[in-house]
PDB file of N, CA and C in Angstrom:
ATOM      1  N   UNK A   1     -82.907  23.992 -97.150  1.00  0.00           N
ATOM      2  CA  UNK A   1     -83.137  24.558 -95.866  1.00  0.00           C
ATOM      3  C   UNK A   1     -82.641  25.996 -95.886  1.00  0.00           C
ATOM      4  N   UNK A   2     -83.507  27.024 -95.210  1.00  0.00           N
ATOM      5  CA  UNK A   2     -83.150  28.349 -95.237  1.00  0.00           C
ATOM      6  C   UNK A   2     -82.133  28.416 -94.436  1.00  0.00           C
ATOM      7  N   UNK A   3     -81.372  29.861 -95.094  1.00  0.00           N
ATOM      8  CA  UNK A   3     -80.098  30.403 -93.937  1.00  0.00           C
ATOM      9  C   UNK A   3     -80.753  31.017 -93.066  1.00  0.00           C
ATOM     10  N   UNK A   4     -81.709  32.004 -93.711  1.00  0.00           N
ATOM     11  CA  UNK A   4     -82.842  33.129 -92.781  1.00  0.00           C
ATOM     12  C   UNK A   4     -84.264  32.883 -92.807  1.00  0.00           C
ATOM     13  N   UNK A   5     -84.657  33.684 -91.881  1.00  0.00           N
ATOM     14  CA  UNK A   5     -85.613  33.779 -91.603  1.00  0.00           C
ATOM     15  C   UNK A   5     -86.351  34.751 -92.558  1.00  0.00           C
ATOM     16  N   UNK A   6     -87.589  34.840 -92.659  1.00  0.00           N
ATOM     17  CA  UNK A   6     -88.377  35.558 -93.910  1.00  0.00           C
ATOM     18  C   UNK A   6     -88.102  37.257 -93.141  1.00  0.00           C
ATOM     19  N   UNK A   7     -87.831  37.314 -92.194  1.00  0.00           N
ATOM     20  CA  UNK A   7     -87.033  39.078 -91.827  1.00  0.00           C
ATOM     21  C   UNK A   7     -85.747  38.958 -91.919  1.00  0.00           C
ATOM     22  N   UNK A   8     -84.884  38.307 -92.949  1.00  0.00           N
ATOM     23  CA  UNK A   8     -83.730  37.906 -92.498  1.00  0.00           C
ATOM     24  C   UNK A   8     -82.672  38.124 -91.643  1.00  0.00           C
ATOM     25  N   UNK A   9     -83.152  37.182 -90.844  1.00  0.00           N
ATOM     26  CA  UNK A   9     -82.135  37.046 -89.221  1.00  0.00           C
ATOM     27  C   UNK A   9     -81.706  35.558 -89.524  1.00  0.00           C
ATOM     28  N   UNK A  10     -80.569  35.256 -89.439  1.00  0.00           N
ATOM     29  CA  UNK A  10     -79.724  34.312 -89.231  1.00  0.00           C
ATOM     30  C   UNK A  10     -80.770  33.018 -88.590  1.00  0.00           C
ATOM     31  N   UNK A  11     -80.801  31.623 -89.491  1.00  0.00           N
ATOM     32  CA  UNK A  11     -81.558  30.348 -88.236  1.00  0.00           C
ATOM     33  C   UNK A  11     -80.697  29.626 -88.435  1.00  0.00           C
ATOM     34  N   UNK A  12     -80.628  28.500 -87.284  1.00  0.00           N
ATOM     35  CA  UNK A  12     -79.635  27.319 -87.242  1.00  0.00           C
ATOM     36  C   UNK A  12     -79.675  26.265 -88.379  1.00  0.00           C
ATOM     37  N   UNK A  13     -79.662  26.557 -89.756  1.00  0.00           N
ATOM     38  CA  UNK A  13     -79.726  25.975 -90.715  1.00  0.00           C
ATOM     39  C   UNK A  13     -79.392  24.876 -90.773  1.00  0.00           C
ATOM     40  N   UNK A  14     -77.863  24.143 -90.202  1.00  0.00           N
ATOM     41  CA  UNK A  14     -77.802  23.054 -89.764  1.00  0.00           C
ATOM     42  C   UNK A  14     -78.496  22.246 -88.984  1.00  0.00           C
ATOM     43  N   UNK A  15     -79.368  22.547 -88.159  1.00  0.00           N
ATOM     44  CA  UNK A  15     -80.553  22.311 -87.544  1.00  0.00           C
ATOM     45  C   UNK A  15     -81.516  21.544 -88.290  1.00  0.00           C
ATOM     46  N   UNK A  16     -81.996  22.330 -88.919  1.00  0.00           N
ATOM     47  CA  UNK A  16     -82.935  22.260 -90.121  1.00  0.00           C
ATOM     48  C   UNK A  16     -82.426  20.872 -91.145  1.00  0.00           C
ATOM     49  N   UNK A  17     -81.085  21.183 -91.706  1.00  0.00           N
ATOM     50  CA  UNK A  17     -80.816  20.474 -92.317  1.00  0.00           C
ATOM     51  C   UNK A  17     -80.306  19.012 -91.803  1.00  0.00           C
ATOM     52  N   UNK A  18     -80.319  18.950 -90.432  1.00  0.00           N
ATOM     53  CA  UNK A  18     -80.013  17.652 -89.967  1.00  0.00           C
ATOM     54  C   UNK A  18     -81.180  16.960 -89.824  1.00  0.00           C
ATOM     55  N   UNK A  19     -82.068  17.571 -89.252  1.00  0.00           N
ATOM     56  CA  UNK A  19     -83.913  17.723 -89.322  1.00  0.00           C
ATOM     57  C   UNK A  19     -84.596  16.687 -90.198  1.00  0.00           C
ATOM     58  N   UNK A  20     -84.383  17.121 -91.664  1.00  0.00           N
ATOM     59  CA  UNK A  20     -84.455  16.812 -92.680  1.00  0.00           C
ATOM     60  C   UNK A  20     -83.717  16.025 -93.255  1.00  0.00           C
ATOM     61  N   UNK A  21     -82.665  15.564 -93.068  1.00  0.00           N
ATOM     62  CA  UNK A  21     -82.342  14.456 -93.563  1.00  0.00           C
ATOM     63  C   UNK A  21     -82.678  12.866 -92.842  1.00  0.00           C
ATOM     64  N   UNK A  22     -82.971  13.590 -91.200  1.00  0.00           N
ATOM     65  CA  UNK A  22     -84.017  12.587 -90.616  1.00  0.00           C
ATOM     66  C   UNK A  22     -84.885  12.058 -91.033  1.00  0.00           C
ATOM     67  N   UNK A  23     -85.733  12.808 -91.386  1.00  0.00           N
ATOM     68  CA  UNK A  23     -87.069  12.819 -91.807  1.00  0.00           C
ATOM     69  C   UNK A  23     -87.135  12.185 -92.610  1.00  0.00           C
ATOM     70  N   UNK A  24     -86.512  12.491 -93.741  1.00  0.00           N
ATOM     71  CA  UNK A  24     -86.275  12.028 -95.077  1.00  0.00           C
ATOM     72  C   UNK A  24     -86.137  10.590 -94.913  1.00  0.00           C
ATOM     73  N   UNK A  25     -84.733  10.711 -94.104  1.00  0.00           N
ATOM     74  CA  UNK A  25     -84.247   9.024 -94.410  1.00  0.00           C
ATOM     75  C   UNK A  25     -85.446   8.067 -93.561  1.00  0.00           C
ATOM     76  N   UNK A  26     -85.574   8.572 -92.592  1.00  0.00           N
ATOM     77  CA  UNK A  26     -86.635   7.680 -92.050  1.00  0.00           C
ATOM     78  C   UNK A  26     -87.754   7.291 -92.487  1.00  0.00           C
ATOM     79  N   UNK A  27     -88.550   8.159 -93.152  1.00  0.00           N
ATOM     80  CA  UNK A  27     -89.635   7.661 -94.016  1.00  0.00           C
ATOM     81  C   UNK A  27     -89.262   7.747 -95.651  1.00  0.00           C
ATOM     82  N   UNK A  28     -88.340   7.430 -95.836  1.00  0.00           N
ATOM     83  CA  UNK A  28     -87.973   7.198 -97.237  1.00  0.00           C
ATOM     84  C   UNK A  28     -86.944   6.515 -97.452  1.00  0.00           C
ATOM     85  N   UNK A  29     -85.845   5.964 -96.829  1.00  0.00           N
ATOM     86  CA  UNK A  29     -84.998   5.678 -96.697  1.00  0.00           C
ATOM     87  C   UNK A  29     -83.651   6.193 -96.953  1.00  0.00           C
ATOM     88  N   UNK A  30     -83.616   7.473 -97.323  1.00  0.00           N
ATOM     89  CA  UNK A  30     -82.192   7.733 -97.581  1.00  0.00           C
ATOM     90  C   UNK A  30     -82.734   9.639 -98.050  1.00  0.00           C
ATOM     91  N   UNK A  31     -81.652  10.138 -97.725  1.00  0.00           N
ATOM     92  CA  UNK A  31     -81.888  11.736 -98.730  1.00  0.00           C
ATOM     93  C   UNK A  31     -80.753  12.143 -98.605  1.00  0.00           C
ATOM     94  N   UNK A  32     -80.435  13.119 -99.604  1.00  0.00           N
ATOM     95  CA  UNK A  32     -79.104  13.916 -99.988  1.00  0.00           C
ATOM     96  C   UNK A  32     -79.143  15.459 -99.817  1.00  0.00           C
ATOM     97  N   UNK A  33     -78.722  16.017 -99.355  1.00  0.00           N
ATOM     98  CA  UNK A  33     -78.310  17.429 -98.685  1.00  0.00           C
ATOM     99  C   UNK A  33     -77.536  18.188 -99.671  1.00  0.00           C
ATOM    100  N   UNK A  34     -77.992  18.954-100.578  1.00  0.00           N
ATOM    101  CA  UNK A  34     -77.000  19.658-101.408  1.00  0.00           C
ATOM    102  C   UNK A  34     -75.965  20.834-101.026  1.00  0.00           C
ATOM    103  N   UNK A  35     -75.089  21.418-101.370  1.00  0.00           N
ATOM    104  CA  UNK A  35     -74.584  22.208-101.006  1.00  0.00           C
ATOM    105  C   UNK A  35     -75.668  23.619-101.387  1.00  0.00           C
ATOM    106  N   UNK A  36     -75.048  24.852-100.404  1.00  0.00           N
ATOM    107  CA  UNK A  36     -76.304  26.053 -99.933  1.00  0.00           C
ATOM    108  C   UNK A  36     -75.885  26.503-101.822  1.00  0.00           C
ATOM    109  N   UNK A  37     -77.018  26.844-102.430  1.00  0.00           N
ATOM    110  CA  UNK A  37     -76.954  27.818-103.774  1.00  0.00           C
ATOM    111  C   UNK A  37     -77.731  29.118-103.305  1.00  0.00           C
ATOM    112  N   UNK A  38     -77.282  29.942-103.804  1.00  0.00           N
ATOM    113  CA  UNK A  38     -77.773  31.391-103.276  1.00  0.00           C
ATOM    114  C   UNK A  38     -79.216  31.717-103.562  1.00  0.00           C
ATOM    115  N   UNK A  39     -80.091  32.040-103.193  1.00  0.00           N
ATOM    116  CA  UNK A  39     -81.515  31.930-103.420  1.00  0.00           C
ATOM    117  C   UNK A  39     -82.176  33.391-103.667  1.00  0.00           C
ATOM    118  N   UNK A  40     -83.292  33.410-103.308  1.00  0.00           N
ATOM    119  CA  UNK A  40     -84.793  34.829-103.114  1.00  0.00           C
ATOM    120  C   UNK A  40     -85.747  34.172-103.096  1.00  0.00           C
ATOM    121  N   UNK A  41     -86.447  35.086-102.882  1.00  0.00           N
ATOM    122  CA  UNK A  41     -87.497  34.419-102.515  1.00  0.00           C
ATOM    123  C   UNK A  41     -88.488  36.016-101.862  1.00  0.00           C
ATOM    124  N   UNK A  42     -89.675  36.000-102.815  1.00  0.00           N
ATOM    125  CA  UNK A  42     -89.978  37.706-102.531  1.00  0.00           C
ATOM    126  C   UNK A  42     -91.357  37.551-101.657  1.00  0.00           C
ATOM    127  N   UNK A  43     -91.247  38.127-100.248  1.00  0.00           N
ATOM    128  CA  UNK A  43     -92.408  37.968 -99.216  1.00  0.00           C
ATOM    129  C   UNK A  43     -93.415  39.617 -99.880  1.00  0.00           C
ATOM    130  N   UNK A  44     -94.748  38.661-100.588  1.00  0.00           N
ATOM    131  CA  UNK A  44     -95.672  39.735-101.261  1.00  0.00           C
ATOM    132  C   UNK A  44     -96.372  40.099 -99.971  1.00  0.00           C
ATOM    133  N   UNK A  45     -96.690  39.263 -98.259  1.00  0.00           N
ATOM    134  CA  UNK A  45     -96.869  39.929 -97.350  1.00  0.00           C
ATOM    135  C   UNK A  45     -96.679  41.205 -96.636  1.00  0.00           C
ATOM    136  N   UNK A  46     -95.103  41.386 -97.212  1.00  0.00           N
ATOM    137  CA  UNK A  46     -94.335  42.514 -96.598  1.00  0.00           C
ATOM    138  C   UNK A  46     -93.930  43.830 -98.106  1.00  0.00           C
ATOM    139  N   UNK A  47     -94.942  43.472 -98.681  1.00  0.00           N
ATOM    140  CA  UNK A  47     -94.981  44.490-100.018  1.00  0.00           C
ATOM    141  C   UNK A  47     -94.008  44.085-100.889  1.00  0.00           C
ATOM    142  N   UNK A  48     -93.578  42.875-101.214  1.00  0.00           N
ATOM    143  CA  UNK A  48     -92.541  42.526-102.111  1.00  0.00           C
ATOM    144  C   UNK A  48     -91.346  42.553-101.711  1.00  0.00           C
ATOM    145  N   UNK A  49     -90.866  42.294-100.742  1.00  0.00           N
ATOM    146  CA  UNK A  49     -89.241  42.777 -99.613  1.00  0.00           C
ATOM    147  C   UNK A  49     -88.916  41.262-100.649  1.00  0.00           C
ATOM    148  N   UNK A  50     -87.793  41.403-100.857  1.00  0.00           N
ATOM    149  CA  UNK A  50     -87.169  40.384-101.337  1.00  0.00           C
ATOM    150  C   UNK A  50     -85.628  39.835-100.416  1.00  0.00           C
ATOM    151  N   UNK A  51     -86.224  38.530 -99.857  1.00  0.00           N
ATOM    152  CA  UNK A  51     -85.453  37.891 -98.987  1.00  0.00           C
ATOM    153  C   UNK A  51     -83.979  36.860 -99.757  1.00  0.00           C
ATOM    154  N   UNK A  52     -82.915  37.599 -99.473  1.00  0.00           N
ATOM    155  CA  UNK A  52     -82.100  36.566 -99.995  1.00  0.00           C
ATOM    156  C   UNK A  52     -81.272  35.898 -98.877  1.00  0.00           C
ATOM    157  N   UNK A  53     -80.702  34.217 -99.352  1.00  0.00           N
ATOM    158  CA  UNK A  53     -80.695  33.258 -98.344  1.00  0.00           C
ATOM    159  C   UNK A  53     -79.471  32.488 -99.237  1.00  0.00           C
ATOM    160  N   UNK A  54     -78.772  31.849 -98.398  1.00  0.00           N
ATOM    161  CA  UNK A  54     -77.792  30.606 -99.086  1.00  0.00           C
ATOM    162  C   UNK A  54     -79.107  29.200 -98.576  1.00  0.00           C
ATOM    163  N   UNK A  55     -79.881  28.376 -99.718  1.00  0.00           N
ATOM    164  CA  UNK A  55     -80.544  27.342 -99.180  1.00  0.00           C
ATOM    165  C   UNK A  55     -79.623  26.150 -99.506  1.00  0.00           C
ATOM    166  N   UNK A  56     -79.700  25.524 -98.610  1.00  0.00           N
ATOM    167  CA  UNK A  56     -79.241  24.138 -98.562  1.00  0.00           C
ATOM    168  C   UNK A  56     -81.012  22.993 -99.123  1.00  0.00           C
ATOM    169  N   UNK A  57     -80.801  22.121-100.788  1.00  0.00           N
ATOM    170  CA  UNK A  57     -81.739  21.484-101.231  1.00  0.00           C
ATOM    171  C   UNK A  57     -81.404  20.037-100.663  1.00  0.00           C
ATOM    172  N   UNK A  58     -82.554  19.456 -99.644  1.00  0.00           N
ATOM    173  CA  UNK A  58     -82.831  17.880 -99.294  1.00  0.00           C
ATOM    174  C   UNK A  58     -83.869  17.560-100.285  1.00  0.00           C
ATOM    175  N   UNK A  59     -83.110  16.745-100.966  1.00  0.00           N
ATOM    176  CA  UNK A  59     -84.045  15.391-101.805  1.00  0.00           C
ATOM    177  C   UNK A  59     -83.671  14.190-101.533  1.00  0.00           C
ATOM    178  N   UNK A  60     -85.075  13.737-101.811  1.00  0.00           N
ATOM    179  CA  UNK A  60     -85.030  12.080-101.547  1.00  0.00           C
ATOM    180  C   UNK A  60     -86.047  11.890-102.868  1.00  0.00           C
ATOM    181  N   UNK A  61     -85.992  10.630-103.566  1.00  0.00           N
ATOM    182  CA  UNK A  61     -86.139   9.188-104.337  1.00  0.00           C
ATOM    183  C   UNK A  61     -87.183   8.453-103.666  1.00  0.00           C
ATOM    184  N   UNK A  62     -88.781   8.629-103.706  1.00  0.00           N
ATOM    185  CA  UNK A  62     -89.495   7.738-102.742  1.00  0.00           C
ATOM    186  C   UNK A  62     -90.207   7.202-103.653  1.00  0.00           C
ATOM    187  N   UNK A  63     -90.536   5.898-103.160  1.00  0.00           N
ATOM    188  CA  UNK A  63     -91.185   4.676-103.387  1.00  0.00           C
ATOM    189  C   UNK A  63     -92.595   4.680-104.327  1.00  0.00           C
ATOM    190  N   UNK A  64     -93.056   4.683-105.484  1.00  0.00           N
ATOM    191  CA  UNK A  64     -93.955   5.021-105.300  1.00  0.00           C
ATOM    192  C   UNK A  64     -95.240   3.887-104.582  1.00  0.00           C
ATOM    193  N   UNK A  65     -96.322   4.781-104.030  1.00  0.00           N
ATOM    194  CA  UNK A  65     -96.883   4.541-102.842  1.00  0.00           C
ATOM    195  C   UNK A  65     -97.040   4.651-101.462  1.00  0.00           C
ATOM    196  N   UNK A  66     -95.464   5.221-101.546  1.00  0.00           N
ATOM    197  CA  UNK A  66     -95.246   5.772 -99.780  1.00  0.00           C
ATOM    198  C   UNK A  66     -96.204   6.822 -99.472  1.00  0.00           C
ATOM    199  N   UNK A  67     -96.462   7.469-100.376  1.00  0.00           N
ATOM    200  CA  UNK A  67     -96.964   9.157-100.088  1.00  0.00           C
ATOM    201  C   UNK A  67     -98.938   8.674-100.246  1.00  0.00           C
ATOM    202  N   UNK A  68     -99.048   8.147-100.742  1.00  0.00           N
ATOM    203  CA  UNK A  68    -100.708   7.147-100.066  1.00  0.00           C
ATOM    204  C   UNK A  68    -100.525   5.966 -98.722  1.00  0.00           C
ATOM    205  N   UNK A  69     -99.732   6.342 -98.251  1.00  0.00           N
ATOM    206  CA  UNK A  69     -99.768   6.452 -96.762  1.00  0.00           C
ATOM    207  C   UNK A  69     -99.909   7.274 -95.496  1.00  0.00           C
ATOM    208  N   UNK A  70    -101.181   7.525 -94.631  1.00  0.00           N
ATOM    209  CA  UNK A  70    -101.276   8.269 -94.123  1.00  0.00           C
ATOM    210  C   UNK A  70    -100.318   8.438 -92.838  1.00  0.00           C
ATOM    211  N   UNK A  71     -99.881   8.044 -92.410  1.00  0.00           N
ATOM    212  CA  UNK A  71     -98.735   8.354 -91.177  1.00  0.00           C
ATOM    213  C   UNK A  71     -97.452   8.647 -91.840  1.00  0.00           C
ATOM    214  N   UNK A  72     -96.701   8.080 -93.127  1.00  0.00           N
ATOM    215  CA  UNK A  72     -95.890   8.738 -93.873  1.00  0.00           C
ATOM    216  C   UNK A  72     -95.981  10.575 -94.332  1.00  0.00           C
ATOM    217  N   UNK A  73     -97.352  10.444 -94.845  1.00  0.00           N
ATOM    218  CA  UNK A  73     -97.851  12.079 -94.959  1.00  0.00           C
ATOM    219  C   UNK A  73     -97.744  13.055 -93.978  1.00  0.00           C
ATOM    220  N   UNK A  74     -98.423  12.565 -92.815  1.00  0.00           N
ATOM    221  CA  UNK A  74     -98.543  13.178 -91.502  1.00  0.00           C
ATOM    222  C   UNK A  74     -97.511  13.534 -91.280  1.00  0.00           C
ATOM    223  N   UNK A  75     -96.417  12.537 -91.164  1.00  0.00           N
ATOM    224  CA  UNK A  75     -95.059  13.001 -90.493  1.00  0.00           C
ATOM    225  C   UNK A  75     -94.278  14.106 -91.300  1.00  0.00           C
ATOM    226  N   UNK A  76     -94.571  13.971 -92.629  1.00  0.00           N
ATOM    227  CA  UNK A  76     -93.656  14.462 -93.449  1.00  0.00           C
ATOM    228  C   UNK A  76     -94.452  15.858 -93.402  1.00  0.00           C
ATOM    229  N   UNK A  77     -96.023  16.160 -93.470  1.00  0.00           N
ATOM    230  CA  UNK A  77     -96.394  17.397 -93.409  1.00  0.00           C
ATOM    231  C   UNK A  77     -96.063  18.375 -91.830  1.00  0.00           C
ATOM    232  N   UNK A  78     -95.866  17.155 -91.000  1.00  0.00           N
ATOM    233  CA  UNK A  78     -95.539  17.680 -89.762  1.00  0.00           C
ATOM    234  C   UNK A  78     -94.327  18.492 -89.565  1.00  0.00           C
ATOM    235  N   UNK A  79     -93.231  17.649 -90.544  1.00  0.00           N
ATOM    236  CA  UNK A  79     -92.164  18.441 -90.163  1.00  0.00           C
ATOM    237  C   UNK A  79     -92.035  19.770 -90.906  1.00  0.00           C
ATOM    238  N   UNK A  80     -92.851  20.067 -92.665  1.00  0.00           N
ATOM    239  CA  UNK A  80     -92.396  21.132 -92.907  1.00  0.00           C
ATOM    240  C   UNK A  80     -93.439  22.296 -92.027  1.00  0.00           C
ATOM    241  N   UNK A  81     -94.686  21.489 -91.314  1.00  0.00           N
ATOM    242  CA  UNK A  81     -95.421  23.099 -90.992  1.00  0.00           C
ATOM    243  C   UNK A  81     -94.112  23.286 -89.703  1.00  0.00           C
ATOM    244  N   UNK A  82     -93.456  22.502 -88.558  1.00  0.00           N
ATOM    245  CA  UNK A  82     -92.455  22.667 -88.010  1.00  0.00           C
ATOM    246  C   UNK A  82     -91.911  23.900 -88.268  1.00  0.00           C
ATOM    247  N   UNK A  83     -91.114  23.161 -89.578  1.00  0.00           N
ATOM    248  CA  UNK A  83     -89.850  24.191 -90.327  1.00  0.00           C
ATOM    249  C   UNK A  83     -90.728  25.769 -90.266  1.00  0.00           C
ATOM    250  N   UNK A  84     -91.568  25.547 -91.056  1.00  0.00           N
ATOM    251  CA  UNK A  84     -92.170  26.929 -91.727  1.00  0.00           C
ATOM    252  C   UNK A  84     -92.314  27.975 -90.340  1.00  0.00           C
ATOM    253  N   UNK A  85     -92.365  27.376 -89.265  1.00  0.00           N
ATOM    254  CA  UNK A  85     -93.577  27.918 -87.880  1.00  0.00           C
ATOM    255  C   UNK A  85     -91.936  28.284 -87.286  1.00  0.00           C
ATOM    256  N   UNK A  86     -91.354  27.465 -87.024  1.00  0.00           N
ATOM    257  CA  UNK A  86     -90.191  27.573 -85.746  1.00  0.00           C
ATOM    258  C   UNK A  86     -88.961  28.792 -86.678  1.00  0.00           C
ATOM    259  N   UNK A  87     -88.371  28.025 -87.983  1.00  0.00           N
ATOM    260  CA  UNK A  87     -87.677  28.934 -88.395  1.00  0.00           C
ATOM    261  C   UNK A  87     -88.642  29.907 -89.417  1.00  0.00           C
ATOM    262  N   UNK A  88     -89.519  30.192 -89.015  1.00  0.00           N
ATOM    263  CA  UNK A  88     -90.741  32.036 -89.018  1.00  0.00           C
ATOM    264  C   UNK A  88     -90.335  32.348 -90.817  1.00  0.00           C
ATOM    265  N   UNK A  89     -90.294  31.103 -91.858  1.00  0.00           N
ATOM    266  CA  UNK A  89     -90.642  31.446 -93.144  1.00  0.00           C
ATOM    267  C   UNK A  89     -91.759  31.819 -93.271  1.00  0.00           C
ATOM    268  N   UNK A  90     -92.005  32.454 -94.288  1.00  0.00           N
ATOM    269  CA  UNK A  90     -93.035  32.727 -95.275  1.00  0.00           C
ATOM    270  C   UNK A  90     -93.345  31.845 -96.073  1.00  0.00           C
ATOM    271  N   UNK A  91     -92.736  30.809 -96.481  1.00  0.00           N
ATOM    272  CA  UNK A  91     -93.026  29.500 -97.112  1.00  0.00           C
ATOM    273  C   UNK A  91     -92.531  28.865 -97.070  1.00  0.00           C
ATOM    274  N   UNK A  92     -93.149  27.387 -97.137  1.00  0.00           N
ATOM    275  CA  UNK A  92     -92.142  26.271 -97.436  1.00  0.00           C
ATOM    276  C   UNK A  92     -92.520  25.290 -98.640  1.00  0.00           C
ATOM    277  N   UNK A  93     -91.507  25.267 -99.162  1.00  0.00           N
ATOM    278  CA  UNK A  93     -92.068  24.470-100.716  1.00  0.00           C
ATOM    279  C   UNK A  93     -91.211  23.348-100.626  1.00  0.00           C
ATOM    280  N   UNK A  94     -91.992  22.371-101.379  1.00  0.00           N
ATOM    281  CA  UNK A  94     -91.618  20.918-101.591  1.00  0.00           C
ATOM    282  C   UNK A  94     -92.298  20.085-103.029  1.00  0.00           C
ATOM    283  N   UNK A  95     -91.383  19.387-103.303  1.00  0.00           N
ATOM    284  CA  UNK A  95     -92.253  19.412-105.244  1.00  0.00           C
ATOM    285  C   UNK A  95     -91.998  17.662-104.675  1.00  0.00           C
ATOM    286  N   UNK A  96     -93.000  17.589-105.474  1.00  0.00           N
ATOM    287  CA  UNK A  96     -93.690  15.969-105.439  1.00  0.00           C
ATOM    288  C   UNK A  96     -93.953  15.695-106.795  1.00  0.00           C
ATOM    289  N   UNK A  97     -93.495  14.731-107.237  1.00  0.00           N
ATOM    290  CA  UNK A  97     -93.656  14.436-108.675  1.00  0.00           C
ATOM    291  C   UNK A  97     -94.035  15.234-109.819  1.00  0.00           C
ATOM    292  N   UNK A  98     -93.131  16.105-109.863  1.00  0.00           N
ATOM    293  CA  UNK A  98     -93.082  17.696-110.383  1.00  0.00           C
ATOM    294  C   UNK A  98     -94.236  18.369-110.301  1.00  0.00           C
ATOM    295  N   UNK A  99     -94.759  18.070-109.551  1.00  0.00           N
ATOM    296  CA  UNK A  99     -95.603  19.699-108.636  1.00  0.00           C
ATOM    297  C   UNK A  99     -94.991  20.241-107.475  1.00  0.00           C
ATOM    298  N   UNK A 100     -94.797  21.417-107.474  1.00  0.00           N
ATOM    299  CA  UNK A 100     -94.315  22.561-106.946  1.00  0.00           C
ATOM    300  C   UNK A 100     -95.485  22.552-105.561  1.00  0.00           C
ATOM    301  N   UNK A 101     -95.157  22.645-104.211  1.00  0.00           N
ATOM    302  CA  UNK A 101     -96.350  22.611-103.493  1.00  0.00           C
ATOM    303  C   UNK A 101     -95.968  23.720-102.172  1.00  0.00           C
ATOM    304  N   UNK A 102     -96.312  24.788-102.219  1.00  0.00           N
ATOM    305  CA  UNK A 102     -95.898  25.631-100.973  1.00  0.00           C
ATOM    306  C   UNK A 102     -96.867  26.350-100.225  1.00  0.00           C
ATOM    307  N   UNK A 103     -96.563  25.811 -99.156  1.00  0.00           N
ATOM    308  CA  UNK A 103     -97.302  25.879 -97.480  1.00  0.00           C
ATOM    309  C   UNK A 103     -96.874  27.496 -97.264  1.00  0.00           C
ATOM    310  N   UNK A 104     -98.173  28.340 -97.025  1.00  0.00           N
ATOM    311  CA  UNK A 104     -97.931  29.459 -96.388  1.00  0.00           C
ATOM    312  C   UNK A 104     -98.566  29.930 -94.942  1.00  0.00           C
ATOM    313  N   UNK A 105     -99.105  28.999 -94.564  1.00  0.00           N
ATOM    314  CA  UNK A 105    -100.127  28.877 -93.059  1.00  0.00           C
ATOM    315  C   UNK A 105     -99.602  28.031 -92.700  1.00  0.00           C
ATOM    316  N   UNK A 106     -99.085  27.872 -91.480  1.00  0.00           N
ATOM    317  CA  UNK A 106     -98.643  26.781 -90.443  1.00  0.00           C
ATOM    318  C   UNK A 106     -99.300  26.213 -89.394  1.00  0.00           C
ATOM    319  N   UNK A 107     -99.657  25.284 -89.417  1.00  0.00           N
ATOM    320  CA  UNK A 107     -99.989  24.669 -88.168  1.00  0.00           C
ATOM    321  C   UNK A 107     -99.105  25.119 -86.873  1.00  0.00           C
ATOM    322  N   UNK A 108    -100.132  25.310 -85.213  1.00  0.00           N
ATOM    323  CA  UNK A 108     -99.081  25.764 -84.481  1.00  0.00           C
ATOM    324  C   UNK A 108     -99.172  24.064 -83.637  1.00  0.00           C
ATOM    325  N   UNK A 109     -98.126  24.287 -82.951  1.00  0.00           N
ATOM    326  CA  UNK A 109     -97.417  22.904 -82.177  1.00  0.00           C
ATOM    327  C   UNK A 109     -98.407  21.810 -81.643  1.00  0.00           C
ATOM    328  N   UNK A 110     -99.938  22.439 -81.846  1.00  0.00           N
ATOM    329  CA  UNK A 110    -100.612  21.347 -81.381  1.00  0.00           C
ATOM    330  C   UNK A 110    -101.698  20.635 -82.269  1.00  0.00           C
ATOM    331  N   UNK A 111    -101.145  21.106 -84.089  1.00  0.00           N
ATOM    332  CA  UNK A 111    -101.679  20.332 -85.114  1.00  0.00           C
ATOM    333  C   UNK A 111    -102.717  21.085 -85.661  1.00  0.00           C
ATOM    334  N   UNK A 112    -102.855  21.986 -84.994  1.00  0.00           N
ATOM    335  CA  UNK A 112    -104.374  22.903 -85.472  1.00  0.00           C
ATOM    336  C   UNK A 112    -103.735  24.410 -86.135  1.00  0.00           C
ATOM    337  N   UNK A 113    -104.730  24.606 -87.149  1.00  0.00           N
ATOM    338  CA  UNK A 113    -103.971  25.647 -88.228  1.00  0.00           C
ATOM    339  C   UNK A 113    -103.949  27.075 -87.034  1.00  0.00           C
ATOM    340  N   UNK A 114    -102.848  27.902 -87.455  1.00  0.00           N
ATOM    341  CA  UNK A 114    -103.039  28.943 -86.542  1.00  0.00           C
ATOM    342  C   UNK A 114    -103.881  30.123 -87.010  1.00  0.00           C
ATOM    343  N   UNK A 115    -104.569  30.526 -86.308  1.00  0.00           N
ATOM    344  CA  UNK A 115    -105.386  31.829 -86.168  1.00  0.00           C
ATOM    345  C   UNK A 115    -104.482  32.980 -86.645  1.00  0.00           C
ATOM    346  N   UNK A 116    -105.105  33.796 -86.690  1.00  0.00           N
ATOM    347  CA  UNK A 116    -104.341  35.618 -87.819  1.00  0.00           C
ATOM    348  C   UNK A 116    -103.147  35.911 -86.781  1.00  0.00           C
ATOM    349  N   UNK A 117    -103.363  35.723 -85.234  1.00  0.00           N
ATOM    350  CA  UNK A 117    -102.233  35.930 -84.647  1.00  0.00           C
ATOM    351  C   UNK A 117    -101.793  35.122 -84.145  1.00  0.00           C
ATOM    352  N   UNK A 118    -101.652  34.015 -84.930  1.00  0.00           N
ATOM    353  CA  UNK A 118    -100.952  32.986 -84.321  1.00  0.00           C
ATOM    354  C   UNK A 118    -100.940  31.759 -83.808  1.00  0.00           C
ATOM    355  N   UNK A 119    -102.121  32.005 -82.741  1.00  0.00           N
ATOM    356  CA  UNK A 119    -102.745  30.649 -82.006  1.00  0.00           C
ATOM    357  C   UNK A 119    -103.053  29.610 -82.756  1.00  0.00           C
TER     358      UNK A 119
END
């Protein structure tokens, strides 16, 4: 979970990270919260500005088969376009059976991808 925001401004990271271990445990049964390791992460939107962050890593151990479930998916894609949209990243990545997978368009709050400004 990010400390900042992709302009880095301070987000309620604990937030996030309580968020997510919801999520996690609920449709997976359990996840672990690592301590924050110092990060980057370079927004090529903003000409290469390179964002640095303390991230806090949630993993979870899932079943296989959970993730060929469609309301498991849903929820779980729900919460990172959430993350990505509310705390205003530039990405959100999540690796699934070692693929690397990062969301740079967010859905806005009513499930539908947002338009250039937003909507």
């Amino acid at each position: 979970m990010p400390s900042v925001d992709r302009l880095g401004a301070p987000v309620d990271q604990k937030r996030w990270e309580d968020e997510a271990l919801t999520v996690f445990g609920t449709l997976f049964r359990g996840a672990t919260a690592f301590p924050p390791g110092r990060g980057v992460w370079r927004d090529d939107d903003r000409g290469g500005v390179l964002v640095f962050d303390e991230t806090v890593l949630v993993t979870s151990y899932v079943e296989p088969g959970l993730l060929d479930q469609d309301p498991i998916v849903d929820d779980l894609r729900s919460f990172l376009h959430k993350l990505g949209r509310e705390a205003n990243q530039g990405e959100v990545g999540i690796v699934i059976a070692d693929e690397y997978l990062g969301i740079t368009s967010f859905d806005n709050d009513t499930g539908n991808e947002a338009g250039p400004d937003g909507d």
